[in-house]
N, C-alpha and C. Protein backbone atom coordinates (compact mmCIF):
# COMPACT_ATOMS: atom_id res chain seq x y z
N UNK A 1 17.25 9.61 -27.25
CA UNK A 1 16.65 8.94 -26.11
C UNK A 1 16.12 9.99 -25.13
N UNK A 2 14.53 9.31 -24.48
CA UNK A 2 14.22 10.92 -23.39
C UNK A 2 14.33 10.81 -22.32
N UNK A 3 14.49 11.45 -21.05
CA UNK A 3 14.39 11.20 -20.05
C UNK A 3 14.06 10.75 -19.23
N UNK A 4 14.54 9.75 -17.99
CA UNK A 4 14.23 9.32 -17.40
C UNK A 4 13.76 9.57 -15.93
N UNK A 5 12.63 9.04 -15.70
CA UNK A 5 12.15 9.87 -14.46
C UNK A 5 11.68 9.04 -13.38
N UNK A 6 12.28 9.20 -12.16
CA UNK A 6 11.93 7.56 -10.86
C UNK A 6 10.74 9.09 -10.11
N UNK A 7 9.75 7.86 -9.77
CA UNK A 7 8.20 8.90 -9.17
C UNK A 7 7.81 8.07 -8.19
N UNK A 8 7.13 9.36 -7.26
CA UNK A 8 7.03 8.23 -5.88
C UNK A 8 5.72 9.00 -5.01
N UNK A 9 4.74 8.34 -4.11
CA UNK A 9 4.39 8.95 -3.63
C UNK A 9 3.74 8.39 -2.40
N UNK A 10 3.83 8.87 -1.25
CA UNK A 10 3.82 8.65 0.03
C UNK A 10 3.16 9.46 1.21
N UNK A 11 2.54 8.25 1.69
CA UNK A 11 1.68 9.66 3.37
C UNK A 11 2.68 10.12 3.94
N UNK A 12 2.39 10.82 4.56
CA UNK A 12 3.61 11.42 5.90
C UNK A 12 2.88 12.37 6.76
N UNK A 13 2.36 11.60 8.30
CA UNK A 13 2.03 12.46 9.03
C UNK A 13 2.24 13.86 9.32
N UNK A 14 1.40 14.84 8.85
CA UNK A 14 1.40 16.62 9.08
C UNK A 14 2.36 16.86 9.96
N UNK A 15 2.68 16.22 10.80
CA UNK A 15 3.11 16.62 12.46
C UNK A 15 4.62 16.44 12.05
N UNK A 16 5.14 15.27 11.09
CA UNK A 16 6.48 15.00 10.85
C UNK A 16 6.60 15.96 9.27
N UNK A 17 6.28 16.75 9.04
CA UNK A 17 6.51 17.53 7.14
C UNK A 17 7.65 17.82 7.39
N UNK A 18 7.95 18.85 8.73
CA UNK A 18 9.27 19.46 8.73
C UNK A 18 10.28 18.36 8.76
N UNK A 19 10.22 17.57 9.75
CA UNK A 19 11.55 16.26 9.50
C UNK A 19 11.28 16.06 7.99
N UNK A 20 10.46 15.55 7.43
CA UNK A 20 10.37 14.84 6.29
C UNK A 20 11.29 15.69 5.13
N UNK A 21 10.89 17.15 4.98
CA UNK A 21 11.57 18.30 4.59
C UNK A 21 12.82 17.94 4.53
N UNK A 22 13.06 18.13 5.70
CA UNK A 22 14.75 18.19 5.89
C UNK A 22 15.40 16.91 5.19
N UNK A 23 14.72 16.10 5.76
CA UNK A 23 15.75 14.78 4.95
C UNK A 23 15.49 14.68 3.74
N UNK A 24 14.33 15.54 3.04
CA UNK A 24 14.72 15.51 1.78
C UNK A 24 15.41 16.65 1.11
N UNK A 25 15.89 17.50 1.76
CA UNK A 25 16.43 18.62 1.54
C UNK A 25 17.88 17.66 1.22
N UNK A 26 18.44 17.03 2.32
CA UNK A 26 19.66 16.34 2.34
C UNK A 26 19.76 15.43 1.35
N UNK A 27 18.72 14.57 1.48
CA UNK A 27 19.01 13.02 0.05
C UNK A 27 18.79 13.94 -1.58
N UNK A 28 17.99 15.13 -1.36
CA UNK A 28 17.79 15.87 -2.59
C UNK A 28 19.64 15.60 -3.09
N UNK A 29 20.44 16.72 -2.41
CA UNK A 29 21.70 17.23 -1.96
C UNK A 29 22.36 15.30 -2.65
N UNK A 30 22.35 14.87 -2.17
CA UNK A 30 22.77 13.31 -2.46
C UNK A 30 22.79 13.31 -3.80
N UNK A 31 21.30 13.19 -4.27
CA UNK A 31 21.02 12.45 -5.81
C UNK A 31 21.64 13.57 -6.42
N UNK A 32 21.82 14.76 -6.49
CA UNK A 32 22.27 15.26 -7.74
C UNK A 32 23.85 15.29 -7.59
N UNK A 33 24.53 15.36 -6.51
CA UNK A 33 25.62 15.08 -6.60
C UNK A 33 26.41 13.79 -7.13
N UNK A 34 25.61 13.02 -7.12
CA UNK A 34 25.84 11.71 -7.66
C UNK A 34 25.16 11.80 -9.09
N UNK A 35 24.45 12.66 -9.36
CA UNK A 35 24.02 12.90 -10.97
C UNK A 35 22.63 12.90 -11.61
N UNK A 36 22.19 13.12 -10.63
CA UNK A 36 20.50 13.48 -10.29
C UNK A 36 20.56 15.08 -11.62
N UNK A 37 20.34 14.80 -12.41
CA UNK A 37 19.33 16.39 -13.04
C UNK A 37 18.64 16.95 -12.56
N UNK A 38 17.38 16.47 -12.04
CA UNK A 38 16.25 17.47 -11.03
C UNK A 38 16.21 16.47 -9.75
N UNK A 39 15.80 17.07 -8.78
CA UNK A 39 15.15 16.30 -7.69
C UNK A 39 14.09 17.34 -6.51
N UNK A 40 12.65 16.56 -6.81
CA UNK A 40 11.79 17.43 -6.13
C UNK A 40 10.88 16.95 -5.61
N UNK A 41 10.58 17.31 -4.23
CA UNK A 41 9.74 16.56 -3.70
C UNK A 41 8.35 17.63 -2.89
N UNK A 42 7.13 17.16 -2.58
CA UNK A 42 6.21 18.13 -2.92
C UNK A 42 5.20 18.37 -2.30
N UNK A 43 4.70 18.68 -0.91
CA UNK A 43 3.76 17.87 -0.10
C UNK A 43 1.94 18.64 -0.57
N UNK A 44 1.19 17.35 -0.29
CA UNK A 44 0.09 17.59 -0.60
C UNK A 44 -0.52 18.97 0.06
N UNK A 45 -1.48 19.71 -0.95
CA UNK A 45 -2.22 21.55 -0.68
C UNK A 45 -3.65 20.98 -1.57
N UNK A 46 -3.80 20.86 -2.45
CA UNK A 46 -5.06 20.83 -2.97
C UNK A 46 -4.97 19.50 -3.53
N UNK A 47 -5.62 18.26 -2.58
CA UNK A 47 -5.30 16.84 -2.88
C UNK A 47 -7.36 16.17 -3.11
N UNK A 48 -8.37 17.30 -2.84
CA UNK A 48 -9.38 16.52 -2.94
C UNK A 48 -10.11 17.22 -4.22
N UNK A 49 -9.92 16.74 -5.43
CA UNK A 49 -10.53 17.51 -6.52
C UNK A 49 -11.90 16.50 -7.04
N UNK A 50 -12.72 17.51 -7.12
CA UNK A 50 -14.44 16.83 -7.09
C UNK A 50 -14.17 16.18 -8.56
N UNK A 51 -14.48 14.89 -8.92
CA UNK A 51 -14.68 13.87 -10.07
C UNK A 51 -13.41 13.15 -10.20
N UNK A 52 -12.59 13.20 -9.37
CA UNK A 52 -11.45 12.65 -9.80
C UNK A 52 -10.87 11.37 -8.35
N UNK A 53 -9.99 10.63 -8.53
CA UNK A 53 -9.43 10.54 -7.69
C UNK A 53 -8.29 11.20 -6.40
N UNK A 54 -8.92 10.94 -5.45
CA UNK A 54 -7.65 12.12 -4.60
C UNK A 54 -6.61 11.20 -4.50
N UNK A 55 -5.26 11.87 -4.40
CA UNK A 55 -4.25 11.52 -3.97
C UNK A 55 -3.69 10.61 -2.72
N UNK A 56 -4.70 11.66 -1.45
CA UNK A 56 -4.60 10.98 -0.70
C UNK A 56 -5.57 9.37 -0.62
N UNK A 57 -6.54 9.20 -1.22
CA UNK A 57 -6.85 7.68 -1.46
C UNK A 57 -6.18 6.59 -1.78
N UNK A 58 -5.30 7.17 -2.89
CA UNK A 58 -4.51 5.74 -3.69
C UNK A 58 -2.53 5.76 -2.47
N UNK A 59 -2.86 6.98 -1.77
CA UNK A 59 -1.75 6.77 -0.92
C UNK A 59 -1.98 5.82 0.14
N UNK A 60 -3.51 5.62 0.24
CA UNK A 60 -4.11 5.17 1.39
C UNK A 60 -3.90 6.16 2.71
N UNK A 61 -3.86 7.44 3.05
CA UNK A 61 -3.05 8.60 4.10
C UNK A 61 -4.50 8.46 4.92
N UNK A 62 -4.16 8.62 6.18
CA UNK A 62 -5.15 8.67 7.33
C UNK A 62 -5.31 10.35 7.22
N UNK A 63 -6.16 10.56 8.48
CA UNK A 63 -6.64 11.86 8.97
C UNK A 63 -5.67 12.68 9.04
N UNK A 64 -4.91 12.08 10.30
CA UNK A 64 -3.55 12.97 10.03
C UNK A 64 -2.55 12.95 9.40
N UNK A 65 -2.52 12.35 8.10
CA UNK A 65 -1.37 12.28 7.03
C UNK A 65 -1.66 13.26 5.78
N UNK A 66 -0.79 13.57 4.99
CA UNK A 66 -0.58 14.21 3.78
C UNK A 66 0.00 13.41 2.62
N UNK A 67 0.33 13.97 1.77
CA UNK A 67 0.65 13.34 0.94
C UNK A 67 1.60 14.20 0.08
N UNK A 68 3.17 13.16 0.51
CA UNK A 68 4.42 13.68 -0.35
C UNK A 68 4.32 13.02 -2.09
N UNK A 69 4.48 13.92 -3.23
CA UNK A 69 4.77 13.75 -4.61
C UNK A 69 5.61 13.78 -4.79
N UNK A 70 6.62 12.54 -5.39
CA UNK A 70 8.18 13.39 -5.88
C UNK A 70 8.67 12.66 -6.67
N UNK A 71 9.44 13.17 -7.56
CA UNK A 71 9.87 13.06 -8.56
C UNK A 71 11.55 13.13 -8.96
N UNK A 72 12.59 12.35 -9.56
CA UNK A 72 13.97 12.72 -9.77
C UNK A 72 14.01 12.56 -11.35
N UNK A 73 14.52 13.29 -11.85
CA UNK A 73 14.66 13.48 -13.39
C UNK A 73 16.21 13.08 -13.44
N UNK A 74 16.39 12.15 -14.44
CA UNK A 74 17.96 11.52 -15.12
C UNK A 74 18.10 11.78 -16.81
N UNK A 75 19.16 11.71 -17.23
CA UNK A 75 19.25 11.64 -18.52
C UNK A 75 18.89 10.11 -19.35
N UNK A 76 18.91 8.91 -18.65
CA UNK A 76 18.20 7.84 -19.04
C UNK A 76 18.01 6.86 -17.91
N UNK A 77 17.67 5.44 -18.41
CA UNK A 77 17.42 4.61 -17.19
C UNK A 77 18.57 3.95 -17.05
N UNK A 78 19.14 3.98 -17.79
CA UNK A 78 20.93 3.26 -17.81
C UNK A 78 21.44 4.39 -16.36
N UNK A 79 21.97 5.91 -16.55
CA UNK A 79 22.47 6.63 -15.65
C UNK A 79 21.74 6.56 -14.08
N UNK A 80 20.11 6.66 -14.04
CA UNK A 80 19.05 5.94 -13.48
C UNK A 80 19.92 5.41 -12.19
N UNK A 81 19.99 3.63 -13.08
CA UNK A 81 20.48 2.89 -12.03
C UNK A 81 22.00 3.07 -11.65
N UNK A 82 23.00 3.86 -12.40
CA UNK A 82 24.13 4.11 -11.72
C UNK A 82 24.13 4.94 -10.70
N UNK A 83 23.05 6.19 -11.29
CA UNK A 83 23.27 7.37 -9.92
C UNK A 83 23.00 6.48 -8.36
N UNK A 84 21.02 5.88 -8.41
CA UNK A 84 20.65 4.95 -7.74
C UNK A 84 21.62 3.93 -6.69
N UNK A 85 22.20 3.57 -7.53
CA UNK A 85 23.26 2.51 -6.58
C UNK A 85 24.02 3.43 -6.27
N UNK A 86 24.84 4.31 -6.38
CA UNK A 86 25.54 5.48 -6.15
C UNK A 86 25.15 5.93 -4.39
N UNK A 87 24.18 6.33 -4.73
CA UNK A 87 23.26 7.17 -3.71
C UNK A 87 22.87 5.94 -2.63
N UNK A 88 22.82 4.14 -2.80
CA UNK A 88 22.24 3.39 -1.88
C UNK A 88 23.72 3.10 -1.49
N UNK A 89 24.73 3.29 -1.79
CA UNK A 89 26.17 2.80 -0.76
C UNK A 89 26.76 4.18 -0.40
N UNK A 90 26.24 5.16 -0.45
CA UNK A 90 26.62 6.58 0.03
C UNK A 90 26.51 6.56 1.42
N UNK A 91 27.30 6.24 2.47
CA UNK A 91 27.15 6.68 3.75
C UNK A 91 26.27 7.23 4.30
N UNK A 92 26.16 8.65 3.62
CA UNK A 92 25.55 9.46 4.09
C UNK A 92 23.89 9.48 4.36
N UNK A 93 23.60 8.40 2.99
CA UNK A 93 22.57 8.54 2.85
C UNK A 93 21.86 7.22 3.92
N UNK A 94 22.70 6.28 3.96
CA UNK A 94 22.38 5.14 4.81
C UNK A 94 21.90 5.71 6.07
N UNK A 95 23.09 6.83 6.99
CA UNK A 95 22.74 7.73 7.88
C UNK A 95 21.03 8.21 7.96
N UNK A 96 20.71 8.77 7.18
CA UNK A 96 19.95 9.62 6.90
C UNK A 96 18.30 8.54 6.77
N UNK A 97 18.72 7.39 6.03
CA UNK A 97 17.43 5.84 5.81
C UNK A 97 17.60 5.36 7.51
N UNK A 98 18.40 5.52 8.21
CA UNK A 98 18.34 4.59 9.41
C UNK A 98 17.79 6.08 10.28
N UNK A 99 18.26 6.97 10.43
CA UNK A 99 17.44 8.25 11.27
C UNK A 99 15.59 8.16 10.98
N UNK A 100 15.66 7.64 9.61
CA UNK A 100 14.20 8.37 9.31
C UNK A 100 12.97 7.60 9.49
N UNK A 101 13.32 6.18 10.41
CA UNK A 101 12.28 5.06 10.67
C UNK A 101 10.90 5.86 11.07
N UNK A 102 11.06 6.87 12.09
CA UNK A 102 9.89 7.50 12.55
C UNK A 102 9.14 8.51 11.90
N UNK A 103 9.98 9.06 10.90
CA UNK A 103 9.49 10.03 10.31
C UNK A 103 7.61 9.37 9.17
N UNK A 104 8.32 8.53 8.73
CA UNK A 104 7.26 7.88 7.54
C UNK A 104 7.44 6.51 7.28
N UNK A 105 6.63 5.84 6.64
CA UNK A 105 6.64 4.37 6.56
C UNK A 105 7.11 3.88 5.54
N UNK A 106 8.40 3.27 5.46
CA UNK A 106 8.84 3.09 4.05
C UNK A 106 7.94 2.41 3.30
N UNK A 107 7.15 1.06 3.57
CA UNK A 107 6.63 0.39 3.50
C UNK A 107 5.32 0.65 2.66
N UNK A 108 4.95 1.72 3.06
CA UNK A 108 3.67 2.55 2.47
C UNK A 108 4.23 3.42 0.73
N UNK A 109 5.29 3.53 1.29
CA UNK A 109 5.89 4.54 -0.38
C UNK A 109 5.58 3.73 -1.91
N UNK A 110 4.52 4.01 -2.44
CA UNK A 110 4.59 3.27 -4.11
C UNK A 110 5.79 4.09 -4.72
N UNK A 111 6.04 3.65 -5.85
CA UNK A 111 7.76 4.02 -6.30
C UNK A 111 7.56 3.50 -7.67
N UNK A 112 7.88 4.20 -8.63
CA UNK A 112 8.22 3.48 -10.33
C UNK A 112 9.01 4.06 -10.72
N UNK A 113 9.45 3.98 -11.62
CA UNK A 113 10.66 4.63 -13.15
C UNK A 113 9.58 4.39 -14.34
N UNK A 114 9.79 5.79 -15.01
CA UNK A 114 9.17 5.93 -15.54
C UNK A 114 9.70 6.53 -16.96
N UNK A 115 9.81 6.05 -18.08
CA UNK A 115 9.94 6.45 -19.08
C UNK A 115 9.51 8.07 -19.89
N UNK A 116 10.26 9.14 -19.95
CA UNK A 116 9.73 10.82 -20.60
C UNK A 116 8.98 10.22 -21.90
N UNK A 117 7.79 10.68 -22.04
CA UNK A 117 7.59 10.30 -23.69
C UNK A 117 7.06 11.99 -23.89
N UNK A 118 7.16 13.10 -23.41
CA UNK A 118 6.76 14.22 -23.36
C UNK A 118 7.53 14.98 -22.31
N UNK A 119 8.37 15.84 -23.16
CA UNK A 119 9.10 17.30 -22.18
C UNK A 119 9.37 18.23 -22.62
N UNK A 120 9.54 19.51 -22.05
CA UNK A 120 9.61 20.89 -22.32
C UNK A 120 10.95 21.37 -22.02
């Protein structure tokens, strides 16, 4: 069986990167302790490539927004949703979802799980 991978990607006003940073520095800190394999998150540098779609479009990101990429790698989608629920009754992390109303719009975040059919 291959890996499982939850992908996400979201505006986040330039002005808030550093908050945004940090709390993902911390929920990073969360998911793997609870059993996260990778966790990485990635903010937009070269998001307007000529023939393609930009990033920031399908994020819908204004003038002053960017665009966070990120990604958590699991050993399947079964462990997936244990770490997941793990990490949504974690105190800590509740802390950390109720601090971060201002930082970014939850609301705006697209989010999937995504099946590895290719890894190195």
């Amino acid at each position: 069986m291959g890996k499982y991978v939850d992908g996400f990607v979201l505006p986040v006003p330039t002005e808030n990167i550093e908050r945004y940073r940090e709390l993902a520095q911390k929920a990073g800190a969360i998911w793997k302790e609870h059993g996260a394999l990778e966790y990485i998150e990635a903010v937009g540098d070269d998001l307007e490539i000529e023939n393609m779609l930009s990033f920031k479009k399908i994020a819908n990101a204004k003038d002053n927004e960017t665009v966070i990429f990120a990604w958590i790698v699991y050993e399947s989608r079964e462990q997936r949703d244990k770490v997941n629920a793990a990490v949504m009754e974690d105190p800590r992390m509740k802390v950390e979802m109720e601090s971060s109303k201002d930082i970014f719009d939850f609301k705006r975040m697209a989010y999937g799980g995504f099946k590895a059919i290719v890894t190195f």
